[in-house]
N, C-alpha and C. Protein backbone atom coordinates (compact mmCIF):
# COMPACT_ATOMS: atom_id res chain seq x y z
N UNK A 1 -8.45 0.58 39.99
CA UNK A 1 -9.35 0.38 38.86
C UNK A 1 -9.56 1.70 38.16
N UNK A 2 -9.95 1.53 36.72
CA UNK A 2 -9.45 3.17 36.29
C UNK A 2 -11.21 3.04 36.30
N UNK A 3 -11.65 4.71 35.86
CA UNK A 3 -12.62 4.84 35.53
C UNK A 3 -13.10 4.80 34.16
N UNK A 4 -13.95 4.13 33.61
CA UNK A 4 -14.33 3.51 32.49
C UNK A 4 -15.60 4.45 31.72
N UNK A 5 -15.17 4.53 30.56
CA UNK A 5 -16.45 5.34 29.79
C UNK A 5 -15.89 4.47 28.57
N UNK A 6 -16.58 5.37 26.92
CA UNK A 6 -16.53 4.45 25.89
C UNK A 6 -16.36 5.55 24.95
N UNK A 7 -15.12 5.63 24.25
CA UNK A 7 -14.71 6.47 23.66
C UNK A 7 -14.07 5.22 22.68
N UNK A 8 -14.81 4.54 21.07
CA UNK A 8 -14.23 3.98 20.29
C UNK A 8 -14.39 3.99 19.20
N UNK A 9 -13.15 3.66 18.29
CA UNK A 9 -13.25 3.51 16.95
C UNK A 9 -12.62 2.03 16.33
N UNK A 10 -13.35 1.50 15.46
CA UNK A 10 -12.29 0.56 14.68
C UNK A 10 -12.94 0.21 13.54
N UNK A 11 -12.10 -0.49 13.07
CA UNK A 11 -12.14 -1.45 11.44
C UNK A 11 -12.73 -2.78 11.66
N UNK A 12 -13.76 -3.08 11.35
CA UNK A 12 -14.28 -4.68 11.42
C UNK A 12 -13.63 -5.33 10.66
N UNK A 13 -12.85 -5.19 9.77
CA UNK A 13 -12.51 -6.55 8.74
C UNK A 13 -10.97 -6.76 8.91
N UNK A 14 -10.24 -6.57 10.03
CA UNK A 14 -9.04 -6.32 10.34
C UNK A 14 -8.77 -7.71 11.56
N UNK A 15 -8.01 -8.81 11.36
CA UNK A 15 -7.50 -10.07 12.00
C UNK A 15 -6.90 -9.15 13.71
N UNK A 16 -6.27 -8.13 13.38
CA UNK A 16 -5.80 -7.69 14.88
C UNK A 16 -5.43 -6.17 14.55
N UNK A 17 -5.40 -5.64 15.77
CA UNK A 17 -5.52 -3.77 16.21
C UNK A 17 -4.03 -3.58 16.86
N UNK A 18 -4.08 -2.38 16.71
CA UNK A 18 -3.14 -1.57 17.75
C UNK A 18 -3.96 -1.10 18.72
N UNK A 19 -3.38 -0.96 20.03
CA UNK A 19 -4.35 -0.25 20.66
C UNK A 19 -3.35 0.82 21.50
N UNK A 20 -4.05 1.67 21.20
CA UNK A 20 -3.08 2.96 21.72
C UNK A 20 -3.62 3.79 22.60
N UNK A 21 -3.29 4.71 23.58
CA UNK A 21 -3.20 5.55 24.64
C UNK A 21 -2.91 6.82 23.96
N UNK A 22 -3.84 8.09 24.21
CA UNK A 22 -3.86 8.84 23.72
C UNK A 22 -3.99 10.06 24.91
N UNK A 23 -2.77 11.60 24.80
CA UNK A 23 -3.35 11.93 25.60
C UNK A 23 -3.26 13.28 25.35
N UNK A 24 -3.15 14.05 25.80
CA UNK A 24 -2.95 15.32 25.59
C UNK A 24 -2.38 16.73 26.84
N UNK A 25 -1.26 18.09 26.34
CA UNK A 25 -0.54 18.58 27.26
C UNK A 25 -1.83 19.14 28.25
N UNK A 26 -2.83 19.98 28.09
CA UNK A 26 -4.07 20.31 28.81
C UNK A 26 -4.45 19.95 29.88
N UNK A 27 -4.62 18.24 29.62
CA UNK A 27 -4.93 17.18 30.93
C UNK A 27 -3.97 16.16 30.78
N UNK A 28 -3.29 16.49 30.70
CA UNK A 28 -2.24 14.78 30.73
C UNK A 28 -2.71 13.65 31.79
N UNK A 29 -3.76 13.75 33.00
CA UNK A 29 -4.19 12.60 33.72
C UNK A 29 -5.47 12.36 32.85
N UNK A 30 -5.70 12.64 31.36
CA UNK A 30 -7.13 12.07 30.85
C UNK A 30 -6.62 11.22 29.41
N UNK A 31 -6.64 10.22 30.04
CA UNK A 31 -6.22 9.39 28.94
C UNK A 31 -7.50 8.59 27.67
N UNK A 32 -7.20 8.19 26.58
CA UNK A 32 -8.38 7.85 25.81
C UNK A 32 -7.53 6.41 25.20
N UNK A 33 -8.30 5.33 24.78
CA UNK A 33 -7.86 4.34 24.72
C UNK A 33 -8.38 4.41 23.30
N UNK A 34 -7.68 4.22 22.63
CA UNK A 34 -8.09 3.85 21.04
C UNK A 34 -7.44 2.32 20.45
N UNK A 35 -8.50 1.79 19.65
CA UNK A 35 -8.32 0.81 19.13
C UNK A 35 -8.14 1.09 17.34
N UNK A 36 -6.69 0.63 16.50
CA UNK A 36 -6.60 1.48 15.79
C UNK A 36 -6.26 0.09 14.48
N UNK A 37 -6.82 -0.63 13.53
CA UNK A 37 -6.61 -1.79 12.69
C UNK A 37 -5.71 -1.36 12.53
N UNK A 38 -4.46 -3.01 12.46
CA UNK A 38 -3.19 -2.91 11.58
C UNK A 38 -3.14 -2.55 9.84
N UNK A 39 -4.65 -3.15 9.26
CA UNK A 39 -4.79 -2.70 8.17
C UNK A 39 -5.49 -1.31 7.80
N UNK A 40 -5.54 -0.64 8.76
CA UNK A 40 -5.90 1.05 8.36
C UNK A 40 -4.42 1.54 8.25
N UNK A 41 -4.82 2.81 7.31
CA UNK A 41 -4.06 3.93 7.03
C UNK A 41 -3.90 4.84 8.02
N UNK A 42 -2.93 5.15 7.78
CA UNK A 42 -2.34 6.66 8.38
C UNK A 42 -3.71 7.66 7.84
N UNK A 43 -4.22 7.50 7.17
CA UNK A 43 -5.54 8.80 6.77
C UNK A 43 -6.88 8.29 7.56
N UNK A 44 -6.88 6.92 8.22
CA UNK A 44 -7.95 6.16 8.71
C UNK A 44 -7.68 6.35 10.13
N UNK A 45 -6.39 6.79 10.77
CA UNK A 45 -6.24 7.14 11.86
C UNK A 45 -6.61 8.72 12.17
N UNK A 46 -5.86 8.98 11.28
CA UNK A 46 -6.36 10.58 11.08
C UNK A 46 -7.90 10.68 11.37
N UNK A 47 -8.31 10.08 10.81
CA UNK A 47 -9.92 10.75 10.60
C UNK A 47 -10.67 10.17 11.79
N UNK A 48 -10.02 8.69 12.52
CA UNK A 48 -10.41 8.36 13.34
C UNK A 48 -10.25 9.50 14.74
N UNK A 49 -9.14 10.06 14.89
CA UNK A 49 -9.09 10.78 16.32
C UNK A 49 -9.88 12.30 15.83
N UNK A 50 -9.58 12.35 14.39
CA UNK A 50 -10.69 13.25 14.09
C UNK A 50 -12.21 13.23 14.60
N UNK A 51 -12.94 12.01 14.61
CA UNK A 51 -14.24 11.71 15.01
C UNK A 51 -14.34 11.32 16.56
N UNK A 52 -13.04 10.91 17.39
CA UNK A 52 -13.00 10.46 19.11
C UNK A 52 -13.01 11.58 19.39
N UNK A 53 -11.95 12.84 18.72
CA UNK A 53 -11.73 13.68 19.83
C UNK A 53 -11.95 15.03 19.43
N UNK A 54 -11.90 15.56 18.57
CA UNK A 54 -12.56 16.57 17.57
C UNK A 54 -13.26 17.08 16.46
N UNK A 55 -14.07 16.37 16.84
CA UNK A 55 -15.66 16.12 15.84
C UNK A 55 -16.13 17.49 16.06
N UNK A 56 -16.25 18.85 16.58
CA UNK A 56 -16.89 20.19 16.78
C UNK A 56 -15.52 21.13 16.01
N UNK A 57 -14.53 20.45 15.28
CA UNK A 57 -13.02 20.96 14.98
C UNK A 57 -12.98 20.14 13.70
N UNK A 58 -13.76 19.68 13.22
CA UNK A 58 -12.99 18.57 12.05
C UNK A 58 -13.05 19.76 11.20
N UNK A 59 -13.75 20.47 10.43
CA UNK A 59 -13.39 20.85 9.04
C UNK A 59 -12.17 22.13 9.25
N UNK A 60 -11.76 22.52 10.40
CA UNK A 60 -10.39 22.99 10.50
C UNK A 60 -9.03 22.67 11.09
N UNK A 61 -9.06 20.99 11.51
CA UNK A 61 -8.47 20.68 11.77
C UNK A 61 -7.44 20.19 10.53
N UNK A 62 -5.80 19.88 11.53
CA UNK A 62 -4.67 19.86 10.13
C UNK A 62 -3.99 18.93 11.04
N UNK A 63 -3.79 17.74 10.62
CA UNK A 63 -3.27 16.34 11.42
C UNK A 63 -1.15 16.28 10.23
N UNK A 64 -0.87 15.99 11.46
CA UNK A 64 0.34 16.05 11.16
C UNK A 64 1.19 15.49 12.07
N UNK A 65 1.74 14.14 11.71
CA UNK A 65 2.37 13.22 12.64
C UNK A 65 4.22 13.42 12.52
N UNK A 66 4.86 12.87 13.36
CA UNK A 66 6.34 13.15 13.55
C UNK A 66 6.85 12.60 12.64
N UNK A 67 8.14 13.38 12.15
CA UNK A 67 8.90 12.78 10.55
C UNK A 67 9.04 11.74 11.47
N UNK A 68 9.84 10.54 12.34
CA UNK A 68 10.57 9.75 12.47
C UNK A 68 9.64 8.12 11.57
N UNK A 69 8.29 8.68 11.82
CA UNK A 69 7.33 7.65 11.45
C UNK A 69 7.32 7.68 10.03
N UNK A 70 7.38 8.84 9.33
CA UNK A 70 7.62 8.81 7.80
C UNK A 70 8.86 8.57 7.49
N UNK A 71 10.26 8.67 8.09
CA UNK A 71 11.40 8.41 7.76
C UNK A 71 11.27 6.42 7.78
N UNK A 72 10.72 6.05 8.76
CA UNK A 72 10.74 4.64 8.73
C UNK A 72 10.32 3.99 7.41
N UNK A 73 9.65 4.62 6.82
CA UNK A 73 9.24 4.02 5.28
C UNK A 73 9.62 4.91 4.26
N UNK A 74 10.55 6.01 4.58
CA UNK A 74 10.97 6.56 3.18
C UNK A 74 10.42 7.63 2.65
N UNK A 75 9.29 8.24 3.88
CA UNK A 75 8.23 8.62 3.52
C UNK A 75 9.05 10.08 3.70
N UNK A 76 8.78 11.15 3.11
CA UNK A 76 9.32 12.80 3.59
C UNK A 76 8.70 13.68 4.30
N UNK A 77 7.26 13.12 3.39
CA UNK A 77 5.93 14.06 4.12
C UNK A 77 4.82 13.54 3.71
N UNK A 78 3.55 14.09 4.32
CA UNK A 78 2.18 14.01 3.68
C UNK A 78 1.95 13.36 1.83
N UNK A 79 2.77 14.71 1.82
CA UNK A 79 2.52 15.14 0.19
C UNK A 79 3.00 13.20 -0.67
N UNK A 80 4.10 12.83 0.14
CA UNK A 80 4.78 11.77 -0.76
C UNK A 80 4.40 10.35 -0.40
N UNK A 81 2.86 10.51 -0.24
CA UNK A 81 1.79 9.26 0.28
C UNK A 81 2.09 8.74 1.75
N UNK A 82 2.38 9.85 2.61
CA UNK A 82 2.84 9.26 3.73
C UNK A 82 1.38 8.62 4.34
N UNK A 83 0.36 9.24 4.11
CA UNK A 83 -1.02 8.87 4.97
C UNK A 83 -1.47 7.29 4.41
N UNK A 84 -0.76 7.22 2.85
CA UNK A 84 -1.68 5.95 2.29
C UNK A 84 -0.94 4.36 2.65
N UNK A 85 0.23 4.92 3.71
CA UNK A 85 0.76 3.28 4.22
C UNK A 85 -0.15 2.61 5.27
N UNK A 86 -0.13 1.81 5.11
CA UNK A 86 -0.62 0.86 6.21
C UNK A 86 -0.08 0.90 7.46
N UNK A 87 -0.73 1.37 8.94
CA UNK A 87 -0.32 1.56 10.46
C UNK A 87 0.87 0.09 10.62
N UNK A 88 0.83 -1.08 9.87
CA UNK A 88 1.62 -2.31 10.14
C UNK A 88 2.83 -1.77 9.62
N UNK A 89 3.12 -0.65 8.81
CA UNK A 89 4.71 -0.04 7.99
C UNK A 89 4.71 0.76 8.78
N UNK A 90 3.99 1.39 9.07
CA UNK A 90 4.14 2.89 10.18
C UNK A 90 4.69 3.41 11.44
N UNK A 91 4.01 1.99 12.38
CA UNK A 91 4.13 2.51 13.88
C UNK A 91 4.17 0.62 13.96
N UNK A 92 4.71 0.65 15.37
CA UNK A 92 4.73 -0.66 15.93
C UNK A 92 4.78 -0.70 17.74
N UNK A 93 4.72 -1.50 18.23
CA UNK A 93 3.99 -1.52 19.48
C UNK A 93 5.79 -0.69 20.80
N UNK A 94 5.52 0.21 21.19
CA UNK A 94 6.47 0.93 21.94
C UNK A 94 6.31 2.12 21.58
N UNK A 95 6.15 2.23 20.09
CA UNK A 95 6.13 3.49 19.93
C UNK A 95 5.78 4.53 20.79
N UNK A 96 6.36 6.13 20.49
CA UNK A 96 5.41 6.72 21.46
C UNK A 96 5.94 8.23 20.69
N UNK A 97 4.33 9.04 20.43
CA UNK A 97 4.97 10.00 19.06
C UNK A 97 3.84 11.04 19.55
N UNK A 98 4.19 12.34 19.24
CA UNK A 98 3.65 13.72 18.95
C UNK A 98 2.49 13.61 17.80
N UNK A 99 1.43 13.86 18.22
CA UNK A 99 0.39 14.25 16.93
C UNK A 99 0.15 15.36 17.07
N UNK A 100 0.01 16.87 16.35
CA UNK A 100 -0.29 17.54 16.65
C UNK A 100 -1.34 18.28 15.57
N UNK A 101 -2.84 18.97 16.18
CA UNK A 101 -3.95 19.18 15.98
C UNK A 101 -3.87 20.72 15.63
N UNK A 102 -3.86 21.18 14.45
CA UNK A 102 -3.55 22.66 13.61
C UNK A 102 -4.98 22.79 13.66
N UNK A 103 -5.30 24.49 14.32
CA UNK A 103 -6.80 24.81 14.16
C UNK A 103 -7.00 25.91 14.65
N UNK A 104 -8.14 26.59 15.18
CA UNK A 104 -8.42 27.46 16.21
C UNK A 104 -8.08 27.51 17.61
N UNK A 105 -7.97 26.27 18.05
CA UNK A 105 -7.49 25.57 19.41
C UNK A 105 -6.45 24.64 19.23
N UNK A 106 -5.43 25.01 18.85
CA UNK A 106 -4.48 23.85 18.89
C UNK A 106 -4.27 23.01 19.49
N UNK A 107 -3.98 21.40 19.54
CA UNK A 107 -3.37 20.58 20.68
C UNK A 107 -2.62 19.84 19.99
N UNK A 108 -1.47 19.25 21.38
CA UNK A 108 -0.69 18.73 21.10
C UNK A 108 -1.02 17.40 21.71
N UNK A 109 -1.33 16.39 21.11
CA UNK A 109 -1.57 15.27 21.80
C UNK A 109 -0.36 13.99 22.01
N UNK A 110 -0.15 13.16 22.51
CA UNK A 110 0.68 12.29 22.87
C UNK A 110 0.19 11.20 22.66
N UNK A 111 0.45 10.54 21.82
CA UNK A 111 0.41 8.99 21.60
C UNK A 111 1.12 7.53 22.02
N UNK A 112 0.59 6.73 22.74
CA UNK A 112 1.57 5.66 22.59
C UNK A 112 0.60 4.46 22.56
N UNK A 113 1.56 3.40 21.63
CA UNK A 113 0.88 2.50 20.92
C UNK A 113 1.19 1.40 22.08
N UNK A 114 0.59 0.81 22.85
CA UNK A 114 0.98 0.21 24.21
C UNK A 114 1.10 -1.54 23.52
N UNK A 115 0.24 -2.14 22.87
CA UNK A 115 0.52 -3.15 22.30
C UNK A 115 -0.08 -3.55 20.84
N UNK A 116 -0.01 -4.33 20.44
CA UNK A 116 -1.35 -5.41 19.04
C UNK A 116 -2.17 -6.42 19.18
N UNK A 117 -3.03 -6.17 19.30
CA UNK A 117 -3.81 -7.48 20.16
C UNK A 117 -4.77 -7.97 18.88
N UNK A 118 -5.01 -9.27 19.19
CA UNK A 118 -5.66 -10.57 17.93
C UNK A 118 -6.75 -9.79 18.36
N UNK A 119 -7.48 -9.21 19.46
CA UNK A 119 -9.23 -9.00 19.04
C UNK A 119 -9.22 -7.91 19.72
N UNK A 120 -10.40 -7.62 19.76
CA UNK A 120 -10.83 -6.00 20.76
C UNK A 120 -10.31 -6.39 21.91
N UNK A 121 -9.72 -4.83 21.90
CA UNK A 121 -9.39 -4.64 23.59
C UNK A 121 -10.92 -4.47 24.54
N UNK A 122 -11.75 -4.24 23.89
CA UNK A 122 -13.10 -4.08 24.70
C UNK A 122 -13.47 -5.42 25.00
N UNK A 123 -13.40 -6.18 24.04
CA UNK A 123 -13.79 -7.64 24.55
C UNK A 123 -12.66 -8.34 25.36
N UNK A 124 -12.01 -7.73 26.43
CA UNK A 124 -10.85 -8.16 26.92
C UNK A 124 -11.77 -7.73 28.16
N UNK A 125 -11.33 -8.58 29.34
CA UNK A 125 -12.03 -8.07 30.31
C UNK A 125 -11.69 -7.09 30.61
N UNK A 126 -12.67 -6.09 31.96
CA UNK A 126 -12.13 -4.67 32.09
C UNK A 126 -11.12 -4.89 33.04
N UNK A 127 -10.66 -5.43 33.89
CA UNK A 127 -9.65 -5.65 34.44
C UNK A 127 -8.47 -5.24 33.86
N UNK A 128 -8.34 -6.30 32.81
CA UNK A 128 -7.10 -6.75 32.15
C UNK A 128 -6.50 -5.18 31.39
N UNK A 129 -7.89 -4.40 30.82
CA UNK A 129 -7.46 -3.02 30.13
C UNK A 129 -6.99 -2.00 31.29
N UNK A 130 -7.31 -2.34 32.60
CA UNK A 130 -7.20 -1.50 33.43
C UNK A 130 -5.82 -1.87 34.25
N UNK A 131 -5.33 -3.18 34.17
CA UNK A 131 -4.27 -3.22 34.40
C UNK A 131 -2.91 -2.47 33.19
N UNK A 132 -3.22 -2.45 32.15
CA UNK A 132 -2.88 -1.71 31.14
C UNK A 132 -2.60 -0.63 31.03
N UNK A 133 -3.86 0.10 31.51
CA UNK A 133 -3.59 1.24 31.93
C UNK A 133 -2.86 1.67 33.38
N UNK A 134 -2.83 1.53 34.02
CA UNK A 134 -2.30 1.32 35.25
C UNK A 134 -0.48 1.42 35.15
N UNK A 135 -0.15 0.54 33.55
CA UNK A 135 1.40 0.61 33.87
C UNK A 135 1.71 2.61 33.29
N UNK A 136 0.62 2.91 32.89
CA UNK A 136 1.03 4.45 32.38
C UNK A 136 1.67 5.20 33.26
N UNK A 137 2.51 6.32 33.14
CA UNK A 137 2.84 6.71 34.40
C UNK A 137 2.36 7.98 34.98
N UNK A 138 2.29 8.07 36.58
CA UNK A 138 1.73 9.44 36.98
C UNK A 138 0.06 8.34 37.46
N UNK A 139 -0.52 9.29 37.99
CA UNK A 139 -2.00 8.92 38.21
C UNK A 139 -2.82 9.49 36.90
N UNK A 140 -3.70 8.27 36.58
CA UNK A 140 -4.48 8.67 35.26
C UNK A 140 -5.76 8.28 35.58
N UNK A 141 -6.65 9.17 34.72
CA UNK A 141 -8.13 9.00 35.00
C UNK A 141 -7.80 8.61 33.43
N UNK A 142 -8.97 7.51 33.12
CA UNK A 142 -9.09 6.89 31.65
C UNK A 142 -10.34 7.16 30.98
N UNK A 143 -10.50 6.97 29.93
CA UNK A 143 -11.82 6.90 29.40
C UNK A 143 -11.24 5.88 27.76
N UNK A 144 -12.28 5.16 27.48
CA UNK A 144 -12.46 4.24 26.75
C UNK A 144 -13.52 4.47 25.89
């Protein structure tokens, strides 16, 4: 059974989420479970791990995701509306990508988008998220 805390963000007006595993090189056994709408942006994710995980870092933080995710839509960079697609053009459930956090403290965090689920993963029993977590690999301490 993992250990459970409450680390969340989401979109209320969104039919179904991504829910992704988030982690970072520092602690790689501290994983964070994010729930991320198919209808948010790439700038709505941004700002989201901006507020889970570096809210004492936001006004110098510099979010910058892997070309392969902007090559999938054509995208080159930032500059050529890569943030204003929708996560449903972006990323899809396997994925598993580099975010990396430009600042005073740099990090490199690790993402993977584990599935898409019709409702909150919170309203899923805790079991079921913890079996979830569980297929990650290595021993992981979680937080939610």
């Amino acid at each position: 059974m993992a250990d459970v805390g409450l680390i969340h963000g989401r979109f209320d007006n969104s039919p179904t989420a991504f829910f992704m595993m988030v982690t970072n090189q520092v602690d790689p056994a501290l994983w964070v479970a994010l729930e991320a709408h198919v209808t948010a942006t790439l700038a709505d994710l941004d700002q989201q791990i901006t507020q889970l995980l570096l809210a004492r870092d936001e006004e110098n933080a510099e979010f910058l995701f892997p070309e392969e995710i902007g090559r999938r839509n054509g995208w080159k960079n930032r500059d050529d509306g890569f943030f204003e697609g929708p996560l449903e053009k972006a990323i899809r459930p396997g994925d598993r990508f580099h975010y990396y956090v430009d600042g005073p403290d740099p990090v490199l965090l690790d993402i993977q988008v584990v599935e898409e689920v019709g409702t909150s993963f919170l309203d899923r029993p805790v079991d079921m998220v913890a079996h979830c977590l569980a297929q990650q690999p290595g021993s992981r301490k979680t937080i939610m």
